[in-house]
Protein backbone atom coordinates (compact mmCIF):
# COMPACT_ATOMS: atom_id res chain seq x y z
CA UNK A 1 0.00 0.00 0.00
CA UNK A 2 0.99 3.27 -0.89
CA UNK A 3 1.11 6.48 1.07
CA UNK A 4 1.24 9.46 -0.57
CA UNK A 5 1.99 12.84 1.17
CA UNK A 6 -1.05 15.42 1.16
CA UNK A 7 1.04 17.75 -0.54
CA UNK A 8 2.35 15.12 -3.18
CA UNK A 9 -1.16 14.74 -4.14
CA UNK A 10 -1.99 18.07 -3.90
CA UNK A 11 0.18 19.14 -6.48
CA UNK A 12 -0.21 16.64 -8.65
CA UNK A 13 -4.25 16.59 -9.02
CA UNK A 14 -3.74 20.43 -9.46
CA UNK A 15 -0.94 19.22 -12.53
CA UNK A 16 -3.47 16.76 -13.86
CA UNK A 17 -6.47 19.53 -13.40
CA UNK A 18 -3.97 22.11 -15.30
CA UNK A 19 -3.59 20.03 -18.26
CA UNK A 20 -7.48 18.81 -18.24
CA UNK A 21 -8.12 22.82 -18.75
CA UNK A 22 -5.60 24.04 -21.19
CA UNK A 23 -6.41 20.69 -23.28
CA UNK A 24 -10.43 21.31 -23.18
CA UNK A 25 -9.67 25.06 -24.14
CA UNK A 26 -7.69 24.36 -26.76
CA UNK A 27 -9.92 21.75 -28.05
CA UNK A 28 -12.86 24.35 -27.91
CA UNK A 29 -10.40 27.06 -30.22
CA UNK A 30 -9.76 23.82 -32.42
CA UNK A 31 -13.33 23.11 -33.23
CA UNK A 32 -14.18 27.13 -34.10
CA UNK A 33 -11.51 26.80 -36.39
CA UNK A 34 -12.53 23.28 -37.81
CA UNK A 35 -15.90 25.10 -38.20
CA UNK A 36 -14.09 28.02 -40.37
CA UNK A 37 -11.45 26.01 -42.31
CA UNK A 38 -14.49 23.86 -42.80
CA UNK A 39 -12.39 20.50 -42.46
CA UNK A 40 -14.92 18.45 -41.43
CA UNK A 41 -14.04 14.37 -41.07
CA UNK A 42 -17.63 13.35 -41.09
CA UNK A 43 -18.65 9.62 -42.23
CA UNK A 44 -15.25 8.44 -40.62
CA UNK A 45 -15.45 6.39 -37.47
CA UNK A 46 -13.13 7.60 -34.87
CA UNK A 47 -10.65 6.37 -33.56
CA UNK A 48 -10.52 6.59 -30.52
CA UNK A 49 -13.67 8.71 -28.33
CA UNK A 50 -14.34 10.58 -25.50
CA UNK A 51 -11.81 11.05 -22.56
CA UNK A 52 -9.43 8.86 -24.48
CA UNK A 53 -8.83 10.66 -27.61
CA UNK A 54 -8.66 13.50 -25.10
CA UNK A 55 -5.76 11.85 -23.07
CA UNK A 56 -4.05 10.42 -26.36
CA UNK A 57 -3.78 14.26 -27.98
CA UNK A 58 -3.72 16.48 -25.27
CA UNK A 59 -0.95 14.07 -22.52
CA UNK A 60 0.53 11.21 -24.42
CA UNK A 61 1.21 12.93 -27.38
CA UNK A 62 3.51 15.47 -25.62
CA UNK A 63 5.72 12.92 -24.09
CA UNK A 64 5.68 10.28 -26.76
CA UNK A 65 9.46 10.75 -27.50
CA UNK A 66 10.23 9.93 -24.05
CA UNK A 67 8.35 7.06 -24.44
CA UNK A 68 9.04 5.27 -27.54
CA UNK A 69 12.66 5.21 -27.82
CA UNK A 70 14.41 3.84 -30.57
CA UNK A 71 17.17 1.13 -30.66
CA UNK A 72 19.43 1.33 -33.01
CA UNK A 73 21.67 -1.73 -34.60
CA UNK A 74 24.20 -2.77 -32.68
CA UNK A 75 26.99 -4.23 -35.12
CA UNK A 76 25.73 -7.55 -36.75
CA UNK A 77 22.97 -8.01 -34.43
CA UNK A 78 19.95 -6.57 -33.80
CA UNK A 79 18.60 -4.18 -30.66
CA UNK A 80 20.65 -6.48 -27.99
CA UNK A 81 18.93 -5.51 -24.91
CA UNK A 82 22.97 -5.45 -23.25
CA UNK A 83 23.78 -3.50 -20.48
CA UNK A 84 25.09 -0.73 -23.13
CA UNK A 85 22.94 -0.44 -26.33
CA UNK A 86 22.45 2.69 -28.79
CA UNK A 87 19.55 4.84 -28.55
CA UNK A 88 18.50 6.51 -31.87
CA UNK A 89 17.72 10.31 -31.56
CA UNK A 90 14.20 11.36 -33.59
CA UNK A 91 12.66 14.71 -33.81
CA UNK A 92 9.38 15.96 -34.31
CA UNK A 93 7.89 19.25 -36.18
CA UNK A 94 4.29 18.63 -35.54
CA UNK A 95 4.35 18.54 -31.85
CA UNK A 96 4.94 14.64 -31.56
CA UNK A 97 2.29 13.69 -34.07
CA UNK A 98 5.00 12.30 -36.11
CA UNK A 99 8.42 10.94 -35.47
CA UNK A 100 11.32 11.41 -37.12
CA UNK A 101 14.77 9.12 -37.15
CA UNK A 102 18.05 10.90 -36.71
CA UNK A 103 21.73 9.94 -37.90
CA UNK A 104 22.65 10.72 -34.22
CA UNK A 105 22.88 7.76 -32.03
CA UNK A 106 23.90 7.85 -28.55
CA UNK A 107 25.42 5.23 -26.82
CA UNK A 108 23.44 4.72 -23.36
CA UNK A 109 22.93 2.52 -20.12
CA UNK A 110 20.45 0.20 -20.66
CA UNK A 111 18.16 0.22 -17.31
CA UNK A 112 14.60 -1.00 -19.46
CA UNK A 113 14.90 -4.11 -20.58
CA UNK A 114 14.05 -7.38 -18.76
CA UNK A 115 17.02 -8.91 -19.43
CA UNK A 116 17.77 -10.16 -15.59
CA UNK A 117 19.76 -12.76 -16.48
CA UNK A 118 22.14 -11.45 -19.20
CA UNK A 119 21.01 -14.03 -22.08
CA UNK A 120 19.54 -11.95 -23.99
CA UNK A 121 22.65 -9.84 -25.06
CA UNK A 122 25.44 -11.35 -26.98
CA UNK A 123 26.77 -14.72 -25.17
CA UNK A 124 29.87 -17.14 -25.88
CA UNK A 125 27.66 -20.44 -25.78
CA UNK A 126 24.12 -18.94 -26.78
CA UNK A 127 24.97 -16.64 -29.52
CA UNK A 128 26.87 -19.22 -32.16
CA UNK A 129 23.93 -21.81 -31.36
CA UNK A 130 21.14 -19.08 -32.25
CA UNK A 131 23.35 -17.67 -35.27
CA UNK A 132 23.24 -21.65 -36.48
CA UNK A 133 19.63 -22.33 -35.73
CA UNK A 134 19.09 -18.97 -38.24
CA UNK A 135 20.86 -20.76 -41.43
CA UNK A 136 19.53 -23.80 -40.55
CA UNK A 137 15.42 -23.03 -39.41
CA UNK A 138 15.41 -19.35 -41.05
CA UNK A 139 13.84 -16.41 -38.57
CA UNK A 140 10.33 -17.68 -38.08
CA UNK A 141 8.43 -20.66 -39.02
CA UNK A 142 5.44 -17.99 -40.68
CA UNK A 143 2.70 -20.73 -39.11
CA UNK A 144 0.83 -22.05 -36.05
CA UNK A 145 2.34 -24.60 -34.42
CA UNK A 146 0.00 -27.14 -35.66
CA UNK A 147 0.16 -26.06 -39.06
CA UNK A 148 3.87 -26.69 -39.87
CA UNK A 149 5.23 -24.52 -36.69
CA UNK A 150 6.65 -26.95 -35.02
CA UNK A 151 9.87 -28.32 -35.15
CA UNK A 152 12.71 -30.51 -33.53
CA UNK A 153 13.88 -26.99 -31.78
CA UNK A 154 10.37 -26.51 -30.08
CA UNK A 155 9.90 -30.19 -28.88
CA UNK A 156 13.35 -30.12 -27.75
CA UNK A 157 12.47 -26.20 -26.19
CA UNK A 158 9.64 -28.24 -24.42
CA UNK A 159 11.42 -31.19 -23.21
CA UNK A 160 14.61 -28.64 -21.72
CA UNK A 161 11.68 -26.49 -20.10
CA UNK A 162 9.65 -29.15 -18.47
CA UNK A 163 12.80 -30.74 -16.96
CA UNK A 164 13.94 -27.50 -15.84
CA UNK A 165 10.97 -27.18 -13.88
CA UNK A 166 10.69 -30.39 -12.89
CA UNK A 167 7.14 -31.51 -14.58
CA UNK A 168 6.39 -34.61 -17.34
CA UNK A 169 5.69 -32.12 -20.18
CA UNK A 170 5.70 -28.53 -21.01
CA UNK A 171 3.91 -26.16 -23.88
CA UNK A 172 5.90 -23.04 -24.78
CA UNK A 173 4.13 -20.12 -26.77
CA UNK A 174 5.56 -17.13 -29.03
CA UNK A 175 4.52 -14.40 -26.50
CA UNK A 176 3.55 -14.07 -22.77
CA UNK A 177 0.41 -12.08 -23.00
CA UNK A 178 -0.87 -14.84 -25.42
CA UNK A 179 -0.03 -17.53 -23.06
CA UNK A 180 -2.35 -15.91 -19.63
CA UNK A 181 -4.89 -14.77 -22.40
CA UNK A 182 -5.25 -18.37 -24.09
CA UNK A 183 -4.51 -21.01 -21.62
CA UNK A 184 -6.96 -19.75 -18.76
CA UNK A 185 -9.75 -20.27 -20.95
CA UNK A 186 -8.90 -23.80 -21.92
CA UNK A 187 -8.12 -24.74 -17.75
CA UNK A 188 -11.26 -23.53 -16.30
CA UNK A 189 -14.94 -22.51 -17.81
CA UNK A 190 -18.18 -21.60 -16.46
CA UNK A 191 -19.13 -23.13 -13.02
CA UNK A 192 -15.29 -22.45 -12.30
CA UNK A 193 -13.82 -19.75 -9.94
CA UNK A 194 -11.19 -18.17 -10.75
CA UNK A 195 -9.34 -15.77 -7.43
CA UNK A 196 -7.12 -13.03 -8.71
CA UNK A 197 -4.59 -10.85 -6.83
CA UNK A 198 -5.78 -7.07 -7.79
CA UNK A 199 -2.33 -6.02 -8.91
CA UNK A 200 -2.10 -9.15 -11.98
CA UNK A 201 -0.82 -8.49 -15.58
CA UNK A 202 -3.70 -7.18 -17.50
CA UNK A 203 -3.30 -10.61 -19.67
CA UNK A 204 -4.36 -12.49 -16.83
CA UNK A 205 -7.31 -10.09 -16.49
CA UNK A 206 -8.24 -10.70 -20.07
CA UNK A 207 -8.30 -14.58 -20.09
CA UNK A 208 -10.04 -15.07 -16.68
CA UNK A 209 -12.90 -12.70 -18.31
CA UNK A 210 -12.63 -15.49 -21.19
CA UNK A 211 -12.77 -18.34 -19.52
CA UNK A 212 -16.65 -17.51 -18.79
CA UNK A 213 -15.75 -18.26 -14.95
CA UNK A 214 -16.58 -16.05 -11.85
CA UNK A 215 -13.71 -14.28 -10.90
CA UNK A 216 -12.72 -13.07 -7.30
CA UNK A 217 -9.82 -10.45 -6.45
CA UNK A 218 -8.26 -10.70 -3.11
CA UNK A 219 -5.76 -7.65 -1.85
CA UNK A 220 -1.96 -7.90 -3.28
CA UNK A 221 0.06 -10.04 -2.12
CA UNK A 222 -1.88 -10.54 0.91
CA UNK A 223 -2.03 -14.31 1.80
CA UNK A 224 -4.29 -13.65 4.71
CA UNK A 225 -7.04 -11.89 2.89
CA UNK A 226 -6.77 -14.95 0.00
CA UNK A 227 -7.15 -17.34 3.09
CA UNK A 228 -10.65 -14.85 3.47
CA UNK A 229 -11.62 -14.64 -0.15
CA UNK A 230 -11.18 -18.66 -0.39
CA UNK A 231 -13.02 -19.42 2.55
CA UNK A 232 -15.97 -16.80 2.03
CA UNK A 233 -16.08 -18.39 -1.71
CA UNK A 234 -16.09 -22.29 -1.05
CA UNK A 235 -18.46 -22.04 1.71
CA UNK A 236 -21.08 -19.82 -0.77
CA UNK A 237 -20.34 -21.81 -3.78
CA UNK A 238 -22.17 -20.60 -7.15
CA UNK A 239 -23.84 -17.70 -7.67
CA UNK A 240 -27.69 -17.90 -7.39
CA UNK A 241 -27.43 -21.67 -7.17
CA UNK A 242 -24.78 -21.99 -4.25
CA UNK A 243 -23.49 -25.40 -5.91
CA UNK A 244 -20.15 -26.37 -5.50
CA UNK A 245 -17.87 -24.60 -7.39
CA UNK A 246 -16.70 -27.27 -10.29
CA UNK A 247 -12.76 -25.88 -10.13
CA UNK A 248 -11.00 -23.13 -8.38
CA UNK A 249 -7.95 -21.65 -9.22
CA UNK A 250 -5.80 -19.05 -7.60
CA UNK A 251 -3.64 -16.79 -10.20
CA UNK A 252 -0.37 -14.89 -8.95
CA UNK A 253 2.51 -13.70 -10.69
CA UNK A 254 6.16 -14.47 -9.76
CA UNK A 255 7.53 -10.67 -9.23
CA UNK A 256 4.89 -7.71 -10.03
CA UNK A 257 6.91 -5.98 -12.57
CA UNK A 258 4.83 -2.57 -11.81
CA UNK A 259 5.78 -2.88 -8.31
CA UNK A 260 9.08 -4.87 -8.25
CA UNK A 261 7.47 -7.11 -5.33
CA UNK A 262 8.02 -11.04 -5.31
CA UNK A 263 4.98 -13.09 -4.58
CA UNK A 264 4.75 -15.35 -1.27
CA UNK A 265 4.26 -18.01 -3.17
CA UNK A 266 5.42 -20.69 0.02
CA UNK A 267 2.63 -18.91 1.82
CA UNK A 268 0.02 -18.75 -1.05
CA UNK A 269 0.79 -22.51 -1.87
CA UNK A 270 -0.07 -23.26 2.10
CA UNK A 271 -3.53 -21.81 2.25
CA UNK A 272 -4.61 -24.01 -1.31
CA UNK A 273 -3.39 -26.65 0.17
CA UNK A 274 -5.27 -26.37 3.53
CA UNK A 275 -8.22 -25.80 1.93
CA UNK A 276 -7.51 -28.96 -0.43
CA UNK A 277 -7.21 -26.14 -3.49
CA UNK A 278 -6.64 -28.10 -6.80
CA UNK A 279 -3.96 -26.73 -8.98
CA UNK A 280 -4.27 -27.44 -11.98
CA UNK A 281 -1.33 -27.53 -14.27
CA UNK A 282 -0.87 -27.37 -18.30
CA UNK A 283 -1.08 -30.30 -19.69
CA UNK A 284 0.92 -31.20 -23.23
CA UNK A 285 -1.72 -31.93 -24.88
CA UNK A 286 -3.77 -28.67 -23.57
CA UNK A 287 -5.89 -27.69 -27.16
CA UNK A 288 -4.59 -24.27 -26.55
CA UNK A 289 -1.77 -24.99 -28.19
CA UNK A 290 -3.72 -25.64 -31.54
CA UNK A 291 -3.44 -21.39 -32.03
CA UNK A 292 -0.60 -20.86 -30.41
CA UNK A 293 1.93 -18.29 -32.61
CA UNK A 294 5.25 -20.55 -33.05
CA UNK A 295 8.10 -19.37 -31.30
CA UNK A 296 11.01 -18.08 -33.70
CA UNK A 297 13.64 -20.72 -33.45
CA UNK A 298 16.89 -18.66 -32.98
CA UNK A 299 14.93 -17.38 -29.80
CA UNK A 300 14.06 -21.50 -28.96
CA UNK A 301 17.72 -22.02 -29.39
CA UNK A 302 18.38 -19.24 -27.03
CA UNK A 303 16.37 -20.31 -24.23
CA UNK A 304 17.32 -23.70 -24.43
CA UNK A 305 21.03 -22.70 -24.30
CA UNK A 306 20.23 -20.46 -21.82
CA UNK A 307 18.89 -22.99 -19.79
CA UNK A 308 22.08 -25.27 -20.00
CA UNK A 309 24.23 -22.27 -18.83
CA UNK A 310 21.73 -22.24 -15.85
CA UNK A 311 22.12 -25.66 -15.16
CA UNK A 312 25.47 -26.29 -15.45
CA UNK A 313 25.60 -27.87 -19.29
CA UNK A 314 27.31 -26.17 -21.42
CA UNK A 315 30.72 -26.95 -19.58
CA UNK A 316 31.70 -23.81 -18.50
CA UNK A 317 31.68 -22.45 -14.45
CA UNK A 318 29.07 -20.14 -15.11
CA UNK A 319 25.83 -21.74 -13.83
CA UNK A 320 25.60 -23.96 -10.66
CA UNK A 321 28.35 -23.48 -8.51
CA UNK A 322 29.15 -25.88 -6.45
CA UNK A 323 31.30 -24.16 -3.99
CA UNK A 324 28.96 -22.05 -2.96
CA UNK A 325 26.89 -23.72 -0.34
CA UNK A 326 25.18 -20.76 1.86
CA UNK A 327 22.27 -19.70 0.19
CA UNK A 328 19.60 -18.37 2.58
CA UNK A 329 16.92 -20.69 3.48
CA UNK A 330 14.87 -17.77 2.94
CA UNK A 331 15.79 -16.67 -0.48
CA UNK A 332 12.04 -15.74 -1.66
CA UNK A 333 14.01 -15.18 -5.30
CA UNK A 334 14.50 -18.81 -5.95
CA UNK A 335 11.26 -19.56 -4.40
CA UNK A 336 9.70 -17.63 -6.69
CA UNK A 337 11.46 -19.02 -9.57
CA UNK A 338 12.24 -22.42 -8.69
CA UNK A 339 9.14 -23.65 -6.41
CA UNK A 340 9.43 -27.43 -7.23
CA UNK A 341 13.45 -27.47 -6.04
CA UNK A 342 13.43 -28.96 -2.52
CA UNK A 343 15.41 -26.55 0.03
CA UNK A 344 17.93 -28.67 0.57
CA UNK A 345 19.24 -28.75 -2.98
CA UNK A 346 19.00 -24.84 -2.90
CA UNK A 347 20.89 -25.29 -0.31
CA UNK A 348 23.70 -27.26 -2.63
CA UNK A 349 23.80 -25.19 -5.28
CA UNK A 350 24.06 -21.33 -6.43
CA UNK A 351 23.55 -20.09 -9.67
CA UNK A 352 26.59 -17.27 -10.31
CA UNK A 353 24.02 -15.31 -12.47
CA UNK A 354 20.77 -15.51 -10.11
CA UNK A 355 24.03 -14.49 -7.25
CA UNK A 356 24.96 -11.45 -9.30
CA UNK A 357 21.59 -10.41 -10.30
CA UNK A 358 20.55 -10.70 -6.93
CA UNK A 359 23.62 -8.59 -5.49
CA UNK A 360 22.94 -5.72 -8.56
CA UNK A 361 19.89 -5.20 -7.05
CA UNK A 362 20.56 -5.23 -3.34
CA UNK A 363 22.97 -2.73 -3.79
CA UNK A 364 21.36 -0.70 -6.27
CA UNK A 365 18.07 -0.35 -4.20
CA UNK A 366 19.80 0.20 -1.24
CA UNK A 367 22.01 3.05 -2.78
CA UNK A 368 18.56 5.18 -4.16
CA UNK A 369 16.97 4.67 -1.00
CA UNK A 370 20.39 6.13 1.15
CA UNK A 371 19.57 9.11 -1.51
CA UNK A 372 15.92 9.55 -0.62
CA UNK A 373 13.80 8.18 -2.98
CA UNK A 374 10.69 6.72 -2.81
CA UNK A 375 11.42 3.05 -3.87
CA UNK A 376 8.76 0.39 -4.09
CA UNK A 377 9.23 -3.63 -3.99
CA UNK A 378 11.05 -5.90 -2.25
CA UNK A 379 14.65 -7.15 -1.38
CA UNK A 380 15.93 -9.12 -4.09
CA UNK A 381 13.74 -8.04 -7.19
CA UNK A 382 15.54 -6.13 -10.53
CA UNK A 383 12.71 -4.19 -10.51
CA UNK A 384 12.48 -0.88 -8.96
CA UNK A 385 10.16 1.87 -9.42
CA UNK A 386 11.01 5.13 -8.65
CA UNK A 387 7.97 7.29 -7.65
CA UNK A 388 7.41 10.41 -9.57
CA UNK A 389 3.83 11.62 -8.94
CA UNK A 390 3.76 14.87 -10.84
CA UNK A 391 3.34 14.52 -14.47
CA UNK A 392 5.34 17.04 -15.39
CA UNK A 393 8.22 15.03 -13.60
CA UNK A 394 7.84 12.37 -15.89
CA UNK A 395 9.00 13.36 -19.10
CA UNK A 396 11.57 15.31 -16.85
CA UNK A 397 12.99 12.91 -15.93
CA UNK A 398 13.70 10.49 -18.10
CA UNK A 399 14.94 13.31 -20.56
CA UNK A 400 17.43 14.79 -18.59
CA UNK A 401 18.68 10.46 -17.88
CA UNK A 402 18.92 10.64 -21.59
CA UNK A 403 20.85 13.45 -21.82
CA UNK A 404 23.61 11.57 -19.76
CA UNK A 405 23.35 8.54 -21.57
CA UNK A 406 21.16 6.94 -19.35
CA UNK A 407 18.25 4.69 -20.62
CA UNK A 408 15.29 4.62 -17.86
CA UNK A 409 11.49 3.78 -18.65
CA UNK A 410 8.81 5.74 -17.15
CA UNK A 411 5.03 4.50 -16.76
CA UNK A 412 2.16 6.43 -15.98
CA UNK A 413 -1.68 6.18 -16.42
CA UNK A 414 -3.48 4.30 -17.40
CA UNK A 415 -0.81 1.56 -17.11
CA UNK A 416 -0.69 2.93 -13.18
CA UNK A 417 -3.19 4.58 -11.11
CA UNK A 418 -3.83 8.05 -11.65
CA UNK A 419 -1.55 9.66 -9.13
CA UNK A 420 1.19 7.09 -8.94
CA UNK A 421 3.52 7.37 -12.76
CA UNK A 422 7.09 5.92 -11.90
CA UNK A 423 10.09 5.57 -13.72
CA UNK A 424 10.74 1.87 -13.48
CA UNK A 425 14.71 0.75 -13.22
CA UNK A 426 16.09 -3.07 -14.47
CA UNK A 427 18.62 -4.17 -12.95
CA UNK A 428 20.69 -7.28 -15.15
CA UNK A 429 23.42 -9.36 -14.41
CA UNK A 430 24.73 -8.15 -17.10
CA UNK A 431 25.54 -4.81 -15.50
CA UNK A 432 28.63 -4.25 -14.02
CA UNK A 433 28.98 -2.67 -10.70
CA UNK A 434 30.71 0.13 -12.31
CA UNK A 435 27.69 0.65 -14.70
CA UNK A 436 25.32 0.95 -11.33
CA UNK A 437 27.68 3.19 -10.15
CA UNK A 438 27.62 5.66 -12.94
CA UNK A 439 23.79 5.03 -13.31
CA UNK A 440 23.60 5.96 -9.25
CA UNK A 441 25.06 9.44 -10.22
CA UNK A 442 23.48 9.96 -12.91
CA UNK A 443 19.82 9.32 -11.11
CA UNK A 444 20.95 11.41 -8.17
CA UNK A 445 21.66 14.55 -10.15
CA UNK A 446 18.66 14.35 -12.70
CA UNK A 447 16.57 13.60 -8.94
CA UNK A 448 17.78 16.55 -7.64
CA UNK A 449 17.38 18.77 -10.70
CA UNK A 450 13.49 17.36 -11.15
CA UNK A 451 12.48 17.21 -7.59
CA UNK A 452 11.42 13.87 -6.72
CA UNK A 453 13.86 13.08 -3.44
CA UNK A 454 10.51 12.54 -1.15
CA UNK A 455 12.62 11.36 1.99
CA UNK A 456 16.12 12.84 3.29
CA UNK A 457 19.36 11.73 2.36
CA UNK A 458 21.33 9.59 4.62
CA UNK A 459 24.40 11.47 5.36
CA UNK A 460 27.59 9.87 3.20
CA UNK A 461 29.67 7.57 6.08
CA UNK A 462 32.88 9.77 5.10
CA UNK A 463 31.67 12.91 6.33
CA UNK A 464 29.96 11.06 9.50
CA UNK A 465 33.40 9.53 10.48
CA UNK A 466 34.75 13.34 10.00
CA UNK A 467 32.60 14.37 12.98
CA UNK A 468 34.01 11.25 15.17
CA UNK A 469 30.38 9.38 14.73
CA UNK A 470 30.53 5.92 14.70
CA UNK A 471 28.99 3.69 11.65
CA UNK A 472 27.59 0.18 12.46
């Protein structure tokens, strides 16, 4: 839950009011002189009406540079979301209608992309594997996977994935919003229940509203209140009929990449099992698959080398490390991602990239919250938003990161509540811890300049040792 301070949201309703007024009066001087010019667009449908044509002309359009940055090519490969990538430059002479590419690229810090892992960037075992799988399965299989998009990449894809996780079988689609939106349908119908944390990927949202099933939110991340929801639900069963419910099922994510929390899942998985919840899982031959977009195979090829990196495979150091042997038994990270291990092999073993991702982001949320700002999610997570509030803030802010060759995202409504826009910061084990560094100096000066240090600074432990104050 956040708390915002009165005078945070002071300001920023009067911001949002501000623009609501100068955007309705100029819309009321554009349709006088519509009327004159006589350029009239009747007998074509808009496209978009009301409040959101409104919010699309009058506040997107003025920050849509900040928000659709362009990649540029990176040598022989293609917009390698690395810890460094270039950022093309584009101007506008209609007020952001209309973009236009640059010559000028700028080489920036790459704090966007969800590459948490590093395999997405250019890779000694990954890269020559995908560069083969090109020449040999071409860039996309241009079908469904049951019409001709399958091939000996995806089943072995499948196979690598469902061992990984440790189930009998495994169905992998071309995109992640496709997946939540397609398979929830196919796993429960009507006479089903389907219990939601509020906070879920809007993909989730769309396929439970699919499915046909009733659908029941409990409060984020709050195990307790699930416990509540479950409890009120079973013992009411259907609506109108108050049968039992044919299935339930509970849907959570794995880290809330809007909020940079991890989900209890250990404490989640508890309360469906005291109530005898059955979870259902995918099976492989789930009819979902039947429309299911085919995967490119140089990204197949990827993943699955990926995964042998991970697991110690490809006969290099650089996965499970053996000598490492203290993980924390409460490591909600590898809970998250790895529910099926049993604690005392995480206990064994220690992936060097989940260890460096892990220590990127420790130290990188620590150091912006010693600087005072307002940080959201948890301990552990590459993702941290950065509150901004103000909208005016937002394209501040991620302009004047630009400007140092710095690379941040910023999100704001509707993809957030009103008051709440962010910039959003992803930390990769790809970064170095000179890269965070630079990025932590960068942030602090453009934070100062734009305003949006909510809490005071820790004082720096050099200066506190100058007084003769002692630092735990």
């Amino acid at each position: 839950m956040i708390t915002i301070p009165y005078l945070t949201a002071l300001t920023t309703y009067f911001s949002y009011g501000l623009l609501f007024a100068f955007g309705q009066l100029r819309d009321f001087f554009r349709k006088i002189f519509d009327w004159w010019s006589h350029n009239s667009l009747e007998g074509y449908a808009p496209i978009c009406l009301g409040l959101e044509d409104f919010y699309i002309r009058r506040l997107y359009l003025r920050i849509q540079l900040v928000v659709k940055k362009l990649i540029a090519l990176t040598g022989q490969y293609v917009a390698l979301p690395d810890a460094w990538f270039d950022v093309v430059e584009r101007i506008s002479n209609d007020y952001n209608k209309t973009l236009k590419r640059t010559t000028r690229v700028a080489r920036c810090l790459n704090l966007g992309s969800y590459n948490y892992l590093g395999f997405a960037a250019a890779d000694e075992y990954c890269t020559p594997r995908a560069i083969e799988s090109l020449k040999k399965f071409s860039a996309s299989t241009c079908s469904t996977r049951v019409d001709g998009g399958t091939t000996t990449l995806h089943i072995e894809l499948e196979e690598c994935v469902a061992n990984f996780v440790g189930k009998p079988a495994a169905v992998v689609f071309g995109m992640g919003y496709a997946t939540n939106s397609a398979i929830l349908p196919v796993l429960i119908g009507k006479g089903g229940l389907i219990i939601s944390d509020s906070l879920n990927h809007n993909s989730i949202v769309n396929g439970a509203r699919g499915s046909g099933a009733t659908i029941r939110v409990f409060q984020h991340n709050t195990p307790s209140n699930l416990e509540k929801v479950l409890r009120e639900q079973i013992a009411e069963g259907q609506p109108r009929t108050h049968r039992p419910w044919k299935k339930i099922i509970v849907v959570v994510e794995g880290i809330y990449s809007m909020e940079g929390e991890l989900c209890q899942l250990p404490e989640i998985v508890s309360i469906c099992k005291k109530y005898r919840e059955l979870i259902e899982y995918l099976k492989h031959n789930c009819p979902a698959h039947l429309y299911a977009t085919s995967i490119s195979p140089p990204a197949a090829q990827q993943i699955i080398s990926s995964i042998k990196v991970i697991l110690g495979e490809d006969g290099s150091s650089r996965g499970w490390d053996l000598s490492a042997l203290c993980f924390a038994t409460q490591d909600r990270v590898c809970r998250c991602l790895f529910p099926n291990y049993s604690l005392s092999v995480l206990c064994q073993y220690r992936a060097q990239k989940l260890a460096r991702i892990r220590e990127n982001s420790n130290f990188f949320r620590s150091e912006l919250q010693k600087m005072g700002f307002e940080v959201l999610g948890d301990n552990d997570s590459p993702v941290m938003p950065i509150m901004l509030y103000n909208p005016a803030k937002i394209p501040a802010f991620s302009r004047e990161c630009l400007k140092r060759n710095v690379a941040v995202v910023t999100v704001a409504f509707p993809a957030t509540p009103l008051l709440l826009a962010r910039a959003r910061i992803c930390i990769s084990a790809a970064h170095t811890r000179e890269d965070l560094i630079r990025a932590l100096e960068v942030i602090s000066r453009v934070g100062d300049m734009v305003g949006v240090k909510y809490f005071p600074a820790e004082p720096k432990k050099q200066q506190l040792e100058g007084e003769g104050i002692k630092m735990d």
